[in-house]
Protein backbone atom coordinates (compact mmCIF):
# COMPACT_ATOMS: atom_id res chain seq x y z
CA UNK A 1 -14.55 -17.43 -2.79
CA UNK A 2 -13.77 -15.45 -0.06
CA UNK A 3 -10.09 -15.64 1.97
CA UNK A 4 -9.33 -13.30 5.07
CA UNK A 5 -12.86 -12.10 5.05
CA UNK A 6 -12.28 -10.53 1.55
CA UNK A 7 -14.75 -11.54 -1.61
CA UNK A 8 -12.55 -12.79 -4.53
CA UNK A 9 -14.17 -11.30 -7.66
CA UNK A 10 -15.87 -14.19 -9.13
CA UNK A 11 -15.43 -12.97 -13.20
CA UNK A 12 -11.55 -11.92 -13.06
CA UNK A 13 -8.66 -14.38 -13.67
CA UNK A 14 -7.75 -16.07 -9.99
CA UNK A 15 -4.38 -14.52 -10.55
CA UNK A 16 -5.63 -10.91 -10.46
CA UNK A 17 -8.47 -11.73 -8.20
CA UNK A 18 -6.06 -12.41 -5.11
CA UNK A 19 -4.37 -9.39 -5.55
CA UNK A 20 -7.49 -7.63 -3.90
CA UNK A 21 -6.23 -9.23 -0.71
CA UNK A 22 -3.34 -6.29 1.09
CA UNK A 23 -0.31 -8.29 1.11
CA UNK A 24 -0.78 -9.94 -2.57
CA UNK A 25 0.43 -8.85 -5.39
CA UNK A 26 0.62 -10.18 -8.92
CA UNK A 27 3.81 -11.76 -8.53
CA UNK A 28 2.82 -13.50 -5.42
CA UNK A 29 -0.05 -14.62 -6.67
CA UNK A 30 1.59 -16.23 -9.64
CA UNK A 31 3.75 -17.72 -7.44
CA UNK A 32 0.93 -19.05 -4.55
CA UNK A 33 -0.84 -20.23 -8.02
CA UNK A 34 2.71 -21.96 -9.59
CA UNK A 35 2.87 -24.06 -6.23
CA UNK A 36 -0.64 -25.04 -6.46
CA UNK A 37 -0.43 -26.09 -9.45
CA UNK A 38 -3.79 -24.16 -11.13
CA UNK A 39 -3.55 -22.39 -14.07
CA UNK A 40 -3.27 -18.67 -13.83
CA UNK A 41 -5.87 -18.34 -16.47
CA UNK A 42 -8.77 -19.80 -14.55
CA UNK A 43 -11.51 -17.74 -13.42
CA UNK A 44 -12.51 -17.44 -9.77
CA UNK A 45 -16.01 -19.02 -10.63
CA UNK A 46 -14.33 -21.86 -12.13
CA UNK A 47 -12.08 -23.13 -9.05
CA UNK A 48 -12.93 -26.63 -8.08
CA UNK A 49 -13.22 -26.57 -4.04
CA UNK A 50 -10.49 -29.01 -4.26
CA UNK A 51 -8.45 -25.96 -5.94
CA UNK A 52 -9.87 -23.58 -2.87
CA UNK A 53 -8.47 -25.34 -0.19
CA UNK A 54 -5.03 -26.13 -1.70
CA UNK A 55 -4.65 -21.86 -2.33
CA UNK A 56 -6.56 -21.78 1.15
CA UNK A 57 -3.34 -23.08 2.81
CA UNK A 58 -0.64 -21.56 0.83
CA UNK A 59 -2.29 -18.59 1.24
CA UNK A 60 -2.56 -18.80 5.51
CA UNK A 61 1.89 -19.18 5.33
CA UNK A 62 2.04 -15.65 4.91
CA UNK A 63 1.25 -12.79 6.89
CA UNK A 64 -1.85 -10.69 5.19
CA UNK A 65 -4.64 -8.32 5.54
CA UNK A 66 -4.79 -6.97 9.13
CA UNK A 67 -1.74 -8.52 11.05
CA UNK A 68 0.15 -6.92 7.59
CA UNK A 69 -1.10 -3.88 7.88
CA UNK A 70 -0.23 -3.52 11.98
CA UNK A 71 3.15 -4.75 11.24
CA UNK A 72 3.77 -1.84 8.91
CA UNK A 73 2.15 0.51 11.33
CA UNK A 74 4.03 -0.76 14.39
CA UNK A 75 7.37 -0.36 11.79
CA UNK A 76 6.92 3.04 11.09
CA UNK A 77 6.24 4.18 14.63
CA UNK A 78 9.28 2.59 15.90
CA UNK A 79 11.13 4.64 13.08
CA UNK A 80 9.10 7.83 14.69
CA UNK A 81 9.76 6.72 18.39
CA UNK A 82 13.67 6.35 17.61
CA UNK A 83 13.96 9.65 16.10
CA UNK A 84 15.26 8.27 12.97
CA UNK A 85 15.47 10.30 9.50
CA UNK A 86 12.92 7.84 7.95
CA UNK A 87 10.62 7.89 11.15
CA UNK A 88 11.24 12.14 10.95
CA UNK A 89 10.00 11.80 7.03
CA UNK A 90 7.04 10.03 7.82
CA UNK A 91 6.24 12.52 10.72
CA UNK A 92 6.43 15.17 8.14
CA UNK A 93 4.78 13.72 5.57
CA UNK A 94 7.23 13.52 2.94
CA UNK A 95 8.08 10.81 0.58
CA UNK A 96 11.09 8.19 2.57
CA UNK A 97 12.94 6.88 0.11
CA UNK A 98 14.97 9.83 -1.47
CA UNK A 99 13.34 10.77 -3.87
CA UNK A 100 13.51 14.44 -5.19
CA UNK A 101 10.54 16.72 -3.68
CA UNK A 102 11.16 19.86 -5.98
CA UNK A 103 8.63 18.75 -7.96
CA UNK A 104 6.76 15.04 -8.15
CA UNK A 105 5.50 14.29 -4.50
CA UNK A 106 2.35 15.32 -5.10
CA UNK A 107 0.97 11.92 -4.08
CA UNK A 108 2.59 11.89 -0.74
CA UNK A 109 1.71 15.66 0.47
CA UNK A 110 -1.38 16.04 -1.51
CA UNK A 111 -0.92 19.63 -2.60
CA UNK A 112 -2.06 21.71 -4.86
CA UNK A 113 -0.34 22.41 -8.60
CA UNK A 114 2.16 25.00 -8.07
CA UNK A 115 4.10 26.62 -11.38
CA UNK A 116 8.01 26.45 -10.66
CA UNK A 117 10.33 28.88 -12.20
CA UNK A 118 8.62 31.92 -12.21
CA UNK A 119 8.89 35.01 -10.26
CA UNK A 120 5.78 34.58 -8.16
CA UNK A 121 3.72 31.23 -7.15
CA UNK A 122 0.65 30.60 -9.25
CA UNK A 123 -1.84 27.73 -8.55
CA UNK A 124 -3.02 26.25 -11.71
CA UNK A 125 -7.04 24.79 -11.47
């Protein structure tokens, strides 16, 4: 099955197999599922192509995949162009959403371990 231009995996449960799709996550596809009426259970491989259609449409009501992803762009350059904090933290590279960068933002900067507390900086490998 393929929605958006994006291969459903055919052996995983249709409920995780839409969350492959950027814009989809488990609760929403519980919920696109729920108002289908198709078990969450069922397999991909198993949809009837009755069943494809009716997730088809529920599916096109939101806004996915590529339109998604240039919304968020377009979101966080307007924070940038403004000169707002956020837009400033995103400039930077730093996480947005207040959380404590002391320690535990590796994800967002990407940097090496670095040993806290102690008289001189040492990079664990």
């Amino acid at each position: 099955m393929r929605l958006f231009g994006i291969t459903i995996p055919e052996n995983k449960q249709i409920q995780y197999g839409l969350t492959v799709i950027y814009g989809i996550g488990l609760s929403r596809a519980q919920e696109i599922l729920n108002r289908a009426g198709i078990p969450r259970e069922t397999k991909t491989k198993d949809l009837t192509p009755d069943d494809e259609k009716k997730i088809r449409a529920i599916v096109e009501e939101y806004t996915l995949e590529g339109d998604l992803r240039r919304k968020v762009s377009q979101d966080i350059k307007r924070l940038i162009d403004i000169g707002s904090y956020r837009g400033g933290r995103h400039t930077r590279r730093l996480p947005v959403r207040g959380q404590r960068t002391k320690t535990n933002n590796r994800t967002r900067r990407g940097n090496k371990r670095v040993t806290m507390g102690s008289g001189r900086i040492k990079v664990k490998k």
